[in-house]
C-alpha atoms as a PDB file:
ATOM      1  CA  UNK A   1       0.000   0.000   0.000  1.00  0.00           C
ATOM      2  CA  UNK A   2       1.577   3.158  -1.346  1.00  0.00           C
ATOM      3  CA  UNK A   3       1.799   5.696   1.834  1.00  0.00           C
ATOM      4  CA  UNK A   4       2.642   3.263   4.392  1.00  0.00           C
ATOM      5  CA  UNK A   5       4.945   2.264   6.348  1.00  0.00           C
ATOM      6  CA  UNK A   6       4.831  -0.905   7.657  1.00  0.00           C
ATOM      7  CA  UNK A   7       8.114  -0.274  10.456  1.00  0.00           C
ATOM      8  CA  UNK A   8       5.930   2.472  11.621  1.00  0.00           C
ATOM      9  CA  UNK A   9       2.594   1.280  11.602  1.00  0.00           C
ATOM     10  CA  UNK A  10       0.492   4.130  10.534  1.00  0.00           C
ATOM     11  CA  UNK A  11       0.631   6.205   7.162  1.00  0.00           C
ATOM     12  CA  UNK A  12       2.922   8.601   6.284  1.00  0.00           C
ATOM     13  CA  UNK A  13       1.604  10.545   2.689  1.00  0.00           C
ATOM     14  CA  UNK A  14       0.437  12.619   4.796  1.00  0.00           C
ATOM     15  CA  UNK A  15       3.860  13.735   6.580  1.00  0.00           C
ATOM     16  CA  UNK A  16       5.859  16.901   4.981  1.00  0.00           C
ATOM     17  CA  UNK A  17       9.314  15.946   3.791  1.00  0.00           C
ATOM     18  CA  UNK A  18      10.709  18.022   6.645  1.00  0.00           C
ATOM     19  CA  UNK A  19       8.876  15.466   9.361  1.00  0.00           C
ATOM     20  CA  UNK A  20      10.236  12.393   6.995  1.00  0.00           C
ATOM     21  CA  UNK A  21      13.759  13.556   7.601  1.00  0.00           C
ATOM     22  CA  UNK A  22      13.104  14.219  11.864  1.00  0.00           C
ATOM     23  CA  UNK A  23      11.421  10.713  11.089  1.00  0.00           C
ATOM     24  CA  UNK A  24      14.334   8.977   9.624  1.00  0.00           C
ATOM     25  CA  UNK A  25      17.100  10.830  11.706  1.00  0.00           C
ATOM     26  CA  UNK A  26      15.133   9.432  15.015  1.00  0.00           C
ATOM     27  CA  UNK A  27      15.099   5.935  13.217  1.00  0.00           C
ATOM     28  CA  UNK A  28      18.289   5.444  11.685  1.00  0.00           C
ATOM     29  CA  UNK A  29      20.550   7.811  13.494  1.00  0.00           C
ATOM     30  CA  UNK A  30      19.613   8.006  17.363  1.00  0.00           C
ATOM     31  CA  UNK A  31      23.491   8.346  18.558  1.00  0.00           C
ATOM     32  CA  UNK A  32      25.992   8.530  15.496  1.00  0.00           C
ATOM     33  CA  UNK A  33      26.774  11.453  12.847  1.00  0.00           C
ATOM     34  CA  UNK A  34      25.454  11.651   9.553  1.00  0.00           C
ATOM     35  CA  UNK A  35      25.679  13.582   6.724  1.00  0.00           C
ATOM     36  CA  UNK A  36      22.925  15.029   4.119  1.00  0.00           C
ATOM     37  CA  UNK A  37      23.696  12.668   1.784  1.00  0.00           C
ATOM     38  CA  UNK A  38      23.162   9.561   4.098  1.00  0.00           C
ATOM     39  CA  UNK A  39      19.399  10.889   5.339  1.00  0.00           C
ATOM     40  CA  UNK A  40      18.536  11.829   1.971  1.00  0.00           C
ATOM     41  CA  UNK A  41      19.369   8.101   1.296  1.00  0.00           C
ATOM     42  CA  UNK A  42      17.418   6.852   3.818  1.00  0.00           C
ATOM     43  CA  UNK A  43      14.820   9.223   3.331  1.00  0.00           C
ATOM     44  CA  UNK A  44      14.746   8.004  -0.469  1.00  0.00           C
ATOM     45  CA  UNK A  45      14.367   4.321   0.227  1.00  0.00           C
ATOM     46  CA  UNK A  46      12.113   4.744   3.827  1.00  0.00           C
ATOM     47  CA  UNK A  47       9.313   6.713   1.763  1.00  0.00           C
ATOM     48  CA  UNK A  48       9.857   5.719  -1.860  1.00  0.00           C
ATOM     49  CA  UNK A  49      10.295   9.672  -2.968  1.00  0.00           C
ATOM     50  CA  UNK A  50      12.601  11.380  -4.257  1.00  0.00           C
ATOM     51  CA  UNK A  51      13.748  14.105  -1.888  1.00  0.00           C
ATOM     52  CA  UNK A  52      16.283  16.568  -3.394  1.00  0.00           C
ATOM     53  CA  UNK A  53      19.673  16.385  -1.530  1.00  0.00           C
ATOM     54  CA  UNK A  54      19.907  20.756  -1.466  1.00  0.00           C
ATOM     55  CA  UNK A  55      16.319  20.296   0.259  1.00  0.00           C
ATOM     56  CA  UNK A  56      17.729  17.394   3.238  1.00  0.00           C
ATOM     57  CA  UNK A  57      20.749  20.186   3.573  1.00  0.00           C
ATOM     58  CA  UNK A  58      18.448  23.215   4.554  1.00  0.00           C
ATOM     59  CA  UNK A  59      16.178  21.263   6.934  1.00  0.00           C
ATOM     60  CA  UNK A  60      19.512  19.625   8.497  1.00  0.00           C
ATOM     61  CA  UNK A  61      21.112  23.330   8.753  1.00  0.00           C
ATOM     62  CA  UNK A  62      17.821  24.832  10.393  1.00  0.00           C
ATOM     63  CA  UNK A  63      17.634  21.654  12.454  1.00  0.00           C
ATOM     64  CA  UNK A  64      21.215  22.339  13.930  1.00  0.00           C
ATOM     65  CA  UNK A  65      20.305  26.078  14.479  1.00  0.00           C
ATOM     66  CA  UNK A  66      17.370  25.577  16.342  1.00  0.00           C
ATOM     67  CA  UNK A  67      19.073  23.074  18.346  1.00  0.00           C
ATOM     68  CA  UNK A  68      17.866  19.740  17.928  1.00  0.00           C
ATOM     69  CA  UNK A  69      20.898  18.392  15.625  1.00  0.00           C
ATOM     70  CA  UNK A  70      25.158  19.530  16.319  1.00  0.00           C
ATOM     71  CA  UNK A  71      26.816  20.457  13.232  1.00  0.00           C
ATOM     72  CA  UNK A  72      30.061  19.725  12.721  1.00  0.00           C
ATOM     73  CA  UNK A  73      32.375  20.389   9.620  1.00  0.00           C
ATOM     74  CA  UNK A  74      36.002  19.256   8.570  1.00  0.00           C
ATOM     75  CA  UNK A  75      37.713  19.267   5.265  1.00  0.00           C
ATOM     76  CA  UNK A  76      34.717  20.117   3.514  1.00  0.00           C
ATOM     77  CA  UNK A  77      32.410  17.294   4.520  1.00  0.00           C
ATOM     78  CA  UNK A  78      29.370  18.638   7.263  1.00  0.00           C
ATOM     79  CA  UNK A  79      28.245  16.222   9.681  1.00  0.00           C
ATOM     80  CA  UNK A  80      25.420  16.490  11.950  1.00  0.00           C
ATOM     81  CA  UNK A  81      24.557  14.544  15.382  1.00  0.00           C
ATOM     82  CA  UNK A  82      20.988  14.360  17.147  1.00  0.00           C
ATOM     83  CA  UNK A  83      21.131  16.302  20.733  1.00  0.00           C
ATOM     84  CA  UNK A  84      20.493  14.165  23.136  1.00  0.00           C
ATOM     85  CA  UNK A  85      19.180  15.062  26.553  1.00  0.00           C
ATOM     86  CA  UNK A  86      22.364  14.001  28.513  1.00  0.00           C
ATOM     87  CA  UNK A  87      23.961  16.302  26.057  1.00  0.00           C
ATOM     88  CA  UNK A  88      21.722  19.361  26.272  1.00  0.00           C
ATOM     89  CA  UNK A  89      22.658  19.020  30.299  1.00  0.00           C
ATOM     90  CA  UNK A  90      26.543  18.517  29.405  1.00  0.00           C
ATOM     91  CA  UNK A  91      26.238  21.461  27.177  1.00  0.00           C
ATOM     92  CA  UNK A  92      24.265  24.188  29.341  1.00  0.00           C
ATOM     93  CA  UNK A  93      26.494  23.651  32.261  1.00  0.00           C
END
């Protein structure tokens, strides 16, 4: 059945692309760093959409600037890590 997810148990054509990424990072990357590339991957095969890699990059950057992702970049490759709560208390202290 197009629209559903069987892992999740409910439908998902309804969900924006930007809740398919939170979706997929929450899934597939709870604890390790990622790139754009990689979620857009995931995204890709999860859903069964294309989802333009420019598009993963924005929500990913907006997602690290309101705090719920870290960003990290070295020799030209970005990575990005889910905040956890043990690090939100590591951090603010």
């Amino acid at each position: 059945m197009r629209g559903f997810s069987p892992k999740r148990g409910r439908s998902t054509s309804r969900l924006s692309k930007y809740d398919k990424v939170r979706l997929v990072i929450d899934k597939d990357f709870p604890t390790v760093w990622f790139s754009s590339g990689e979620v857009q991957s995931m995204c890709e095969g999860e859903f069964k959409e294309l989802i333009s890699l420019s598009t993963v990059s924005t929500y990913l950057s907006g997602m690290a600037d309101c705090g719920f992702l870290m960003e990290n970049q070295a020799s030209g490759s970005r990575k990005y890590r889910m905040v956890t709560e043990i690090m939100k208390r590591v951090i603010v202290r």
